[in-house]
Protein backbone atom coordinates (compact mmCIF):
# COMPACT_ATOMS: atom_id res chain seq x y z
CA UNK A 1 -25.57 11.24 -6.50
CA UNK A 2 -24.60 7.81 -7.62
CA UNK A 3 -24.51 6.64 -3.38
CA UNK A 4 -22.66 2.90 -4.65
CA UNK A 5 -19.82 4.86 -5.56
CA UNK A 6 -19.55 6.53 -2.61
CA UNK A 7 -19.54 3.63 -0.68
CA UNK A 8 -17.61 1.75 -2.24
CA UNK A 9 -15.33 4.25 -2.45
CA UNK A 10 -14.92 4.57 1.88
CA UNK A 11 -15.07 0.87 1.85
CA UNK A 12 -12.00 0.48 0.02
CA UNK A 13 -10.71 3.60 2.32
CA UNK A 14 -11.58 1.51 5.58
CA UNK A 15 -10.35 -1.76 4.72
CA UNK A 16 -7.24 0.20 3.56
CA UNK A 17 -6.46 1.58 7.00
CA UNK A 18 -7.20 -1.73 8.47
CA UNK A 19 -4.70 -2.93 6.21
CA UNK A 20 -2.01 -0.35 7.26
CA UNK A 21 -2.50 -0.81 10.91
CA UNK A 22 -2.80 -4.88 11.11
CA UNK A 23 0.42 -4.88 8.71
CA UNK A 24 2.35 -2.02 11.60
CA UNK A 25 1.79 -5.00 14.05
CA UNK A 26 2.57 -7.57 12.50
CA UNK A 27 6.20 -6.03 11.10
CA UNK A 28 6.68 -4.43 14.39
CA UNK A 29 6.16 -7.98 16.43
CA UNK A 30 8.36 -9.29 13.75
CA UNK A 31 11.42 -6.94 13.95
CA UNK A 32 11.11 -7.03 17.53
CA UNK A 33 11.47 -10.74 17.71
CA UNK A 34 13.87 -10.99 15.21
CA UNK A 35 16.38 -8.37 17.09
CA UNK A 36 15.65 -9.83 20.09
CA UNK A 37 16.49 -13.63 19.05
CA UNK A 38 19.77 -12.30 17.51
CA UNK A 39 21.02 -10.26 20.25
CA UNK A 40 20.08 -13.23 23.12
CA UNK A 41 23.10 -13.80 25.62
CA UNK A 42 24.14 -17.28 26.99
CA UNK A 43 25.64 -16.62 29.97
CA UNK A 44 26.65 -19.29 32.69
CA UNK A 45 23.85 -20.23 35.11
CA UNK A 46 20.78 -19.88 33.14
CA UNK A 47 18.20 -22.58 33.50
CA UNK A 48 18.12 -26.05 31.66
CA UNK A 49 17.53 -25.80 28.01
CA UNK A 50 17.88 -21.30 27.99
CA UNK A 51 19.49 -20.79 24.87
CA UNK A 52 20.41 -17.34 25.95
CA UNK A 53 18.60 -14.00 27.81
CA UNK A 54 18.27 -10.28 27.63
CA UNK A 55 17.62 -7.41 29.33
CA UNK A 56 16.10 -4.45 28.05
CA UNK A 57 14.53 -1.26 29.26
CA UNK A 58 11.69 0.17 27.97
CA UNK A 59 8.53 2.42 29.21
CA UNK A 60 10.05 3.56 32.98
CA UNK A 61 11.01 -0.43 33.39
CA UNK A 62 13.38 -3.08 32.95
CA UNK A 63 12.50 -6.42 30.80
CA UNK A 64 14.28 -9.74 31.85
CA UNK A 65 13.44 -12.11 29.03
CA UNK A 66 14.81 -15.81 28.38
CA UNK A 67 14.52 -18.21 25.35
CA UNK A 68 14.13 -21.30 25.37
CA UNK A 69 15.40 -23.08 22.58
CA UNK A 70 12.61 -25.79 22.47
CA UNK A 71 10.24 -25.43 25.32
CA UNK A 72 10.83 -24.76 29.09
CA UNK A 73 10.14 -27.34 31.53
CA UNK A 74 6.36 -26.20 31.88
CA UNK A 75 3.84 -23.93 30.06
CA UNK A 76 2.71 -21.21 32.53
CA UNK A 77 -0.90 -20.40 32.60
CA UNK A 78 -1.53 -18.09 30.46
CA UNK A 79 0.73 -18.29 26.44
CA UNK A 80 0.52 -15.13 24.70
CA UNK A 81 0.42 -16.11 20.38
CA UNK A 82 1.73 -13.61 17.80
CA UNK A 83 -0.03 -14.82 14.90
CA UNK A 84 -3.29 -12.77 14.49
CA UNK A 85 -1.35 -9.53 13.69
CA UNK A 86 -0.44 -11.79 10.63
CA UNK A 87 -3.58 -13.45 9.33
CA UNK A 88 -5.13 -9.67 9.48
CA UNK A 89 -2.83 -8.15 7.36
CA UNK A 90 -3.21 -10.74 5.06
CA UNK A 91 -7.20 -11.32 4.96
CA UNK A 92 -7.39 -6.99 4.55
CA UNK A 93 -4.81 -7.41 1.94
CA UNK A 94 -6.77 -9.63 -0.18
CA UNK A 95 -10.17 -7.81 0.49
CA UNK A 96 -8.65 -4.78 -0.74
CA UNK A 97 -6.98 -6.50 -3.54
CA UNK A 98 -10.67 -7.41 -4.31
CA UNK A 99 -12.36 -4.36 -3.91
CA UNK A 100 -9.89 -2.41 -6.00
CA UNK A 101 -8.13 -4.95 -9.07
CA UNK A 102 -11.19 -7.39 -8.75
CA UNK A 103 -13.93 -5.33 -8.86
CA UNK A 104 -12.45 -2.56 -10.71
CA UNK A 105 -10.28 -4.90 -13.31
CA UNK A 106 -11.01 -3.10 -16.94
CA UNK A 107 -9.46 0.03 -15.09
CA UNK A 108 -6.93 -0.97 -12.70
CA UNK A 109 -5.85 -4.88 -13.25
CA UNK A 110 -5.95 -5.51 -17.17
CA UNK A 111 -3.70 -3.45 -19.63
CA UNK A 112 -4.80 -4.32 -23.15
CA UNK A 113 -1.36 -3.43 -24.65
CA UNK A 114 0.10 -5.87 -22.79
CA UNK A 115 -2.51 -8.58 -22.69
CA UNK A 116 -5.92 -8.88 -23.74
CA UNK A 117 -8.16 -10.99 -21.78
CA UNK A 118 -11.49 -10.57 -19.86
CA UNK A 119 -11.82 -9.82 -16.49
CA UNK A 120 -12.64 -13.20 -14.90
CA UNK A 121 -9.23 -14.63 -17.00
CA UNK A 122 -7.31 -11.76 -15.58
CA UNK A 123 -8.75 -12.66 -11.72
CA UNK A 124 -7.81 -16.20 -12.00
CA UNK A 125 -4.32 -15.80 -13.04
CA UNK A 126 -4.13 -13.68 -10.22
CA UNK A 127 -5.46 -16.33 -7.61
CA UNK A 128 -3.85 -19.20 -9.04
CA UNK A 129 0.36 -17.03 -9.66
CA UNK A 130 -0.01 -15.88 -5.31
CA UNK A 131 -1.70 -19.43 -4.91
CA UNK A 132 1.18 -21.35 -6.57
CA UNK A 133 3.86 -19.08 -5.28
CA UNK A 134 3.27 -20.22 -1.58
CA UNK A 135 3.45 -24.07 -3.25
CA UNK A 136 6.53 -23.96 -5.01
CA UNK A 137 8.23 -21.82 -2.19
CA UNK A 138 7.34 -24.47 0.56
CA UNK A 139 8.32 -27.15 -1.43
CA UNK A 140 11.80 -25.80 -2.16
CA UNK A 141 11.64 -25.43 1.70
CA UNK A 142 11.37 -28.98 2.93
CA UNK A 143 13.44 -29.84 -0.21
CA UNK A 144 17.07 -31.02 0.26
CA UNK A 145 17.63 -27.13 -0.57
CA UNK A 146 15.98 -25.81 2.32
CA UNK A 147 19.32 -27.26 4.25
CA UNK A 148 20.99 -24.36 2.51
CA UNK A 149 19.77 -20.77 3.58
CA UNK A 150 22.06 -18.96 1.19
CA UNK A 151 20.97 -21.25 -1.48
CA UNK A 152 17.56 -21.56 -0.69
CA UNK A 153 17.27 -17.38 -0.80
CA UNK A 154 19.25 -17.10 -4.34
CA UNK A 155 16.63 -19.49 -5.72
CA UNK A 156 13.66 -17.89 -4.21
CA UNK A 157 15.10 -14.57 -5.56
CA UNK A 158 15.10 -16.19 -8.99
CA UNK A 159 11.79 -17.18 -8.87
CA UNK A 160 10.64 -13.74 -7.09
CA UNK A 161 13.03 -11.99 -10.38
CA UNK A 162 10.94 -14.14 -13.28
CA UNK A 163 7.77 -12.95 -11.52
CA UNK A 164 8.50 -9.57 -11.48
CA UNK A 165 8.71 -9.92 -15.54
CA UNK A 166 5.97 -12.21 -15.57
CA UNK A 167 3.43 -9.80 -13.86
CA UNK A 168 4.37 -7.24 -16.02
CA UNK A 169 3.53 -9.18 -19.00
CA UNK A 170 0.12 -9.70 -17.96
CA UNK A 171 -0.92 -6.94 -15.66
CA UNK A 172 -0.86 -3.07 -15.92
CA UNK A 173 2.08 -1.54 -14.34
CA UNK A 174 0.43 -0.58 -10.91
CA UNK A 175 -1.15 -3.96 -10.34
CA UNK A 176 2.29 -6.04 -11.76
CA UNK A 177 3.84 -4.30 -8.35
CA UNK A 178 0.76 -5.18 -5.93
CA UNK A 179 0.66 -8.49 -7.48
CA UNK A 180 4.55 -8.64 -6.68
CA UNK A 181 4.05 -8.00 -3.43
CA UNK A 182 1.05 -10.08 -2.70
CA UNK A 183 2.77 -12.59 -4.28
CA UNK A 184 5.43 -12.46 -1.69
CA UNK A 185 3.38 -11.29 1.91
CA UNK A 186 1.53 -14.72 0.79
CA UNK A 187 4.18 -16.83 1.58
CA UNK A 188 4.94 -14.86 4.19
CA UNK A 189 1.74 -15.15 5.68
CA UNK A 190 1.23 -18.92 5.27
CA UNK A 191 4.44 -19.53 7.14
CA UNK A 192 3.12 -18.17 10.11
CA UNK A 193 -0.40 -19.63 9.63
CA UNK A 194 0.84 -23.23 7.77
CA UNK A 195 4.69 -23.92 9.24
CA UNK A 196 5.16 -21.67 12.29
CA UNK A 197 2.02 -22.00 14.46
CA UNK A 198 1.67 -25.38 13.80
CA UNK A 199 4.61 -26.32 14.64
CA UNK A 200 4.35 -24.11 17.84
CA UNK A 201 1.18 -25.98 18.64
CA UNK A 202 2.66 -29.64 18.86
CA UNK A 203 5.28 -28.52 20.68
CA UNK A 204 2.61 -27.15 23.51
CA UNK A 205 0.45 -30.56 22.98
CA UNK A 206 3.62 -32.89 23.16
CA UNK A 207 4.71 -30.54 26.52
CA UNK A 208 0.80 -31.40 27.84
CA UNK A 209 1.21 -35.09 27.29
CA UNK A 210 4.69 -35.23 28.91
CA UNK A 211 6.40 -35.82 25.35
CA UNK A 212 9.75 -34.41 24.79
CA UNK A 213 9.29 -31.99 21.72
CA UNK A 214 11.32 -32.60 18.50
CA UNK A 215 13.49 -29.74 18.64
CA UNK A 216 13.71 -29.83 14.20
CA UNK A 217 9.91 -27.59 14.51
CA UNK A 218 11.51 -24.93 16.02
CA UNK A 219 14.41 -25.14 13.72
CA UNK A 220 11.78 -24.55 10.91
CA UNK A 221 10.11 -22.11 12.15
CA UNK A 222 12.71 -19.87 12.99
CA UNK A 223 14.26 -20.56 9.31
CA UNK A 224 11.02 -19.20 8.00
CA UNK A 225 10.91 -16.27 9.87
CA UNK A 226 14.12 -15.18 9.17
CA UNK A 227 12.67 -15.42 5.41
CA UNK A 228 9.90 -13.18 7.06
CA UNK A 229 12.41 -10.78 8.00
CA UNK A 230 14.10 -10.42 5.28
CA UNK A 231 11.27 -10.08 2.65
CA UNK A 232 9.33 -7.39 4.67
CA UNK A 233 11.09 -3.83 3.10
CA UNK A 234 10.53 -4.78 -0.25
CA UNK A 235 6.87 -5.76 0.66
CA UNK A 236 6.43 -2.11 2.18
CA UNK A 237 7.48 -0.60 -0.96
CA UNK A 238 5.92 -2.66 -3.39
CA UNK A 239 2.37 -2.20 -1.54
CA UNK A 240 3.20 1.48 -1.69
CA UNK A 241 4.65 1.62 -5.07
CA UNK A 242 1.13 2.58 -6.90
CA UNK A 243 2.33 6.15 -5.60
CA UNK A 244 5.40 6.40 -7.59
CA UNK A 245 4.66 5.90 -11.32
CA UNK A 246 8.33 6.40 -12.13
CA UNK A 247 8.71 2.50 -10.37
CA UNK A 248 5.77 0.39 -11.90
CA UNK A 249 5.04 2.72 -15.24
CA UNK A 250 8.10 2.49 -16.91
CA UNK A 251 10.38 0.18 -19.55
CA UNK A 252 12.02 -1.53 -16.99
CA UNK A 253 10.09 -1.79 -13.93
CA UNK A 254 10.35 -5.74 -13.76
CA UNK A 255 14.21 -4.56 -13.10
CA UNK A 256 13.38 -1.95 -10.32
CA UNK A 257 11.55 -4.75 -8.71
CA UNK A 258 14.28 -6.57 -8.94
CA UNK A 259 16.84 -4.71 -7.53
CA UNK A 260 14.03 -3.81 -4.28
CA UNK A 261 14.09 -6.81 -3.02
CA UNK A 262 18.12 -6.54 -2.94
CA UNK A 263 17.80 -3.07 -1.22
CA UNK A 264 15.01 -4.46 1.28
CA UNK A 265 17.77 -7.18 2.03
CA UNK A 266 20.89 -5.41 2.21
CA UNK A 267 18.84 -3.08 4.91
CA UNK A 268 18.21 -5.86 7.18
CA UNK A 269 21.31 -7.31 7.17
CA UNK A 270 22.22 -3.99 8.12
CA UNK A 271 20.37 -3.87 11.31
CA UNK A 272 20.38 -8.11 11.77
CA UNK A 273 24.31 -7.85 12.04
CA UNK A 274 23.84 -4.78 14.36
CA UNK A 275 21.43 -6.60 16.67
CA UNK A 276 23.53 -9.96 16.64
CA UNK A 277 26.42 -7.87 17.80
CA UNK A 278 28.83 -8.65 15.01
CA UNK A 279 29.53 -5.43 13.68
CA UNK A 280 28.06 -2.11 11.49
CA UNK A 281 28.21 -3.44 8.02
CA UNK A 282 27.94 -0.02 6.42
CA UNK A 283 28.83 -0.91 3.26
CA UNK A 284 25.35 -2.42 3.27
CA UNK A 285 24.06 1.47 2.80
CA UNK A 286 26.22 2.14 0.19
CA UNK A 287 25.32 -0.72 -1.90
CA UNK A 288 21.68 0.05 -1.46
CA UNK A 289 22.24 3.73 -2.07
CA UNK A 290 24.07 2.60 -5.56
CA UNK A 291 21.08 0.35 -6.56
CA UNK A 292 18.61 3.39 -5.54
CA UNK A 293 20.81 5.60 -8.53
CA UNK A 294 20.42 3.03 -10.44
CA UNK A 295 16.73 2.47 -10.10
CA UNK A 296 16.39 6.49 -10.55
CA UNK A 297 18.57 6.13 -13.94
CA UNK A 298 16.05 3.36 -14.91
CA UNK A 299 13.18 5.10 -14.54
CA UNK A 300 13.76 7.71 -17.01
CA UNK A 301 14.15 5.35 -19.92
CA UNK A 302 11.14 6.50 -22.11
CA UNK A 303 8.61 3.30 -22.36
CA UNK A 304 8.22 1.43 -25.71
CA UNK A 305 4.72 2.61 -27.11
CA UNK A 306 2.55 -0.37 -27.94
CA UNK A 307 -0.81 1.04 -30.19
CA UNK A 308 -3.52 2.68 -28.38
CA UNK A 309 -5.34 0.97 -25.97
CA UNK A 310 -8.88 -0.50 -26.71
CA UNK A 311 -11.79 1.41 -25.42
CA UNK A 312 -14.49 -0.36 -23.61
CA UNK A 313 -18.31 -0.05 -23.87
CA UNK A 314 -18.43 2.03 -20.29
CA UNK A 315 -15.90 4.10 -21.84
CA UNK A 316 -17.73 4.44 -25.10
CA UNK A 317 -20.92 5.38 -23.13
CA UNK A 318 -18.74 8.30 -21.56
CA UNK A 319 -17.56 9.98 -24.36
CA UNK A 320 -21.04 9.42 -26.18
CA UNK A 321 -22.54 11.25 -23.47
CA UNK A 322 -24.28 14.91 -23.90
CA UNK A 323 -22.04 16.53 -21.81
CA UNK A 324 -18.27 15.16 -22.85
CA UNK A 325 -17.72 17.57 -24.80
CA UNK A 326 -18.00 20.51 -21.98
CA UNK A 327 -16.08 17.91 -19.38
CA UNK A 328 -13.11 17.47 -22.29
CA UNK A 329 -13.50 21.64 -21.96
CA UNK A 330 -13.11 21.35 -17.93
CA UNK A 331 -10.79 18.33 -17.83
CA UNK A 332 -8.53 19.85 -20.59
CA UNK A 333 -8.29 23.24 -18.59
CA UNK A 334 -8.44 22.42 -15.28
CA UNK A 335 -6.44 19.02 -14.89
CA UNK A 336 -4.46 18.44 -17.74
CA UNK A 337 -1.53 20.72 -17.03
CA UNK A 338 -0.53 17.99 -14.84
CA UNK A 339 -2.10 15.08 -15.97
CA UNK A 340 -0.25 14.72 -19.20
CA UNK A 341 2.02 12.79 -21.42
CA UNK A 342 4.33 15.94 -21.04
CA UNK A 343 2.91 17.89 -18.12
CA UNK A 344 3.22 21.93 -18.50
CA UNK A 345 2.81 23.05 -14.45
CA UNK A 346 6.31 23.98 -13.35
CA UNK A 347 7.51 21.59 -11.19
CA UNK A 348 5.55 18.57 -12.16
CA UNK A 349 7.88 16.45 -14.59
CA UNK A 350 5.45 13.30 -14.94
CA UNK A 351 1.58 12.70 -14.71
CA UNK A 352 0.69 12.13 -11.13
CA UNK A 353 -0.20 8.52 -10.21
CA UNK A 354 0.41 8.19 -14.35
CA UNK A 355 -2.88 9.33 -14.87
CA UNK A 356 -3.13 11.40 -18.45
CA UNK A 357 -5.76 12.65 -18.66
CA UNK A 358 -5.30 14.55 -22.48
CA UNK A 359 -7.21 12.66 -24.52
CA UNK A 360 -10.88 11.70 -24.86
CA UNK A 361 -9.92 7.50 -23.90
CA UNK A 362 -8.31 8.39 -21.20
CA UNK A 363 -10.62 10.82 -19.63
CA UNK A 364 -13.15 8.08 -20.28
CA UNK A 365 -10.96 5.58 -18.16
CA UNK A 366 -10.75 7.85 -15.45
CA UNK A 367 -14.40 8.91 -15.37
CA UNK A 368 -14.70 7.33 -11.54
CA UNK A 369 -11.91 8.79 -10.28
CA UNK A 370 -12.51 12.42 -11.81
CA UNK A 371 -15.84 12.13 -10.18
CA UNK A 372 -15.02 11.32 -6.83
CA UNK A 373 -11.56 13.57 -6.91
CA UNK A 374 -13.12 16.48 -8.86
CA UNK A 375 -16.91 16.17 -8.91
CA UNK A 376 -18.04 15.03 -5.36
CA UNK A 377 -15.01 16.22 -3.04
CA UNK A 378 -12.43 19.07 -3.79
CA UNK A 379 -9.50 16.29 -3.46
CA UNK A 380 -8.19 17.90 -7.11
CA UNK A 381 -6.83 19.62 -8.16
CA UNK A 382 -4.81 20.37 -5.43
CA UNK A 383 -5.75 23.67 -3.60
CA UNK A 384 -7.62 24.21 -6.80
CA UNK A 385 -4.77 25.58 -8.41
CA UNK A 386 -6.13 25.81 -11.93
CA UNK A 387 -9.29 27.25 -9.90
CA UNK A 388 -12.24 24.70 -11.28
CA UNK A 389 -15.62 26.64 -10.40
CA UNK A 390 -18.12 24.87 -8.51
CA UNK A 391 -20.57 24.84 -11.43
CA UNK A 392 -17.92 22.96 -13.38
CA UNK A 393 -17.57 20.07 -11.07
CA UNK A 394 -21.61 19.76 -10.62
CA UNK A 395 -20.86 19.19 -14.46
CA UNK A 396 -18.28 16.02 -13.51
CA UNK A 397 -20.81 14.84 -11.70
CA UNK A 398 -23.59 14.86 -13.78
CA UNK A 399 -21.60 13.61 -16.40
CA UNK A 400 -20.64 10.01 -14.84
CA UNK A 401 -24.13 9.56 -12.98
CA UNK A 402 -25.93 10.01 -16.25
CA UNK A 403 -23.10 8.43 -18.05
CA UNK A 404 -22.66 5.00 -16.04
């Protein structure tokens, strides 16, 4: 049993579900803030510098909670920080991005057909395009355009439209999408670690040494997490989007980006106007259910083929191996009624995950993951529908441990 794969394999699992539950706090404190700063009262009588109170019920008992629009006259004892549910999502972010595009590049980062480079090249442009991204955002910030939020978001949705293309261009589909929304829960990130605490923390140390805080940090801060806010959906979807090969494997999946981040937005104005108390903008569910048709129509455009793709030495070691020619046998009959260019199961329109598995390459590519889904566990196929025999997946893995 080749035990590295294994573990690797539920190390990528476990720093996945750390992920998922670090990023649940960290958008749940966020929406909760966010609706509760909009829907704030000011009603007469409230203390010196109260920009406005709520009360809410929740749990068997009633919350009585007041903002102050700088600080109040003096900290109590004990301050309670929302910032780690932040800097957790993002450090299990980038250790997964590691453990799965880093580490597993030739298979999952670099499409040869779209750009051939080795796999450091291919890990530096990623560092350096989410590195940069957080630069040039936070410099448009404290720019004379930051004074404008419309303005300031129709330029940052420029720049997050040319990356959508530009990842594309470089990247396979699935990691163009990740990259996307790394790209984009990076700046999100650094405003809480960079802009917001920060400027949270001089206002506490100018409170302790009887300074009057400059109320321009809170300004900024809350400007940048109403960016937060409003970037969050299409986050979600893009760091769930390597489940839906319609979005990131087709002609125009720079566009579907696109048009996310729109939907993302029109949602949360949706439910920001609600909270605020200004209205029900419904038409914002229309408009996102248009651009949702549209994405759908987009999807189906066939993709532009660009040559076969070059087959590495790991590969080449696969397909040289004894045995390949009994696994093309299993893989052929077992899997690739589904996993296909033009899938035969009833019911199953496109390769799952857009993995095709129908030709000797791409079995080769997918040697890992036919292991560990087909060989080691009885993940595929699902319920054993095309009923794979146990002797045929001692075969899988005998295969790749021989093999790598």
């Amino acid at each position: 049993m080749n035990d590295f794969a294994v573990i690797w394999e539920w190390l990528s699992s476990a720093v996945r579900w750390l992920h998922v539950v670090t990023a649940i706090a960290w958008i749940g404190s966020s929406f909760y803030f966010i609706a509760l700063d909009l829907g704030l009262v000011k009603r007469p009588g409230l203390p010196e510098g109260v920009s406005g109170e709520e009360w809410q019920v929740h749990g068997g008992g009633f919350y009585h909670i007041q903002k102050y629009m700088v600080a109040p006259a003096y900290l109590p004892e004990h301050l309670t920080w929302f910032k780690w549910e932040s800097y957790s999502t993002w450090l299990s972010g980038f250790a997964l991005l590691a453990i799965v595009y880093y580490a597993g590049a030739d298979l999952y980062l670099i499409d040869r057909n779209v750009l051939d480079v080795s796999a450091p090249v291919a890990i530096l442009i990623s560092l350096a395009s989410i590195s940069l991204g957080w630069l040039l955002y936070d410099a448009l910030c404290k720019s004379p355009l930051g004074k404008s939020d419309t303005g300031l978001m129709l330029v940052l949705y420029a720049i997050l439209v040319a990356m959508s293309w530009g990842y594309t261009q470089i990247f396979t589909g699935r990691a163009a999408f990740l990259h996307l929304g790394a790209f984009t829960a990076t700046i999100m990130s650094a405003n809480v670690f960079l802009l917001i605490i920060p400027n949270q923390k001089i206002v506490v140390a100018d409170m302790n040494a009887g300074r009057t805080p400059d109320p321009k940090l809170g300004m900024q801060a809350k400007q940048r997490s109403l960016h937060n806010n409003y970037l969050t959906l299409p986050v979600i979807f893009l760091m769930l989007s390597n489940h839906y090969p319609l979005a990131f494997a087709t002609r125009f999946n720079w566009i579907i980006a696109s048009l996310v981040f729109i939907i993302g937005v029109l949602i949360r104005h949706f439910f920001n106007t609600r909270h605020a108390r200004k209205g029900n903008p419904h038409w914002t569910w229309a408009a996102a259910t248009i651009l949702f048709v549209i994405i759908m129509w987009l999807s189906t455009v066939p993709q532009i083929l660009t040559g076969e793709r070059r087959i590495s030495a790991t590969e080449e070691r696969f397909i040289a191996s004894t045995h390949f020619p009994a696994v093309r046998d299993t893989v052929m009959g077992r899997c690739a009624m589904c996993h296909a260019a033009e899938p035969g199961y009833e019911g199953i329109h496109a390769a799952p995950k857009d993995v095709a598995l129908d030709s000797d390459a791409a079995i080769a590519a997918h040697a890992r993951e036919i292991y560990l889904q087909a060989g080691l566990s009885h993940a595929m196929p699902p319920g054993n529908v095309s009923g794979i025999t146990e002797d045929e997946r001692r075969l899988l893995v005998t295969w790749f441990e021989e093999a790598r």
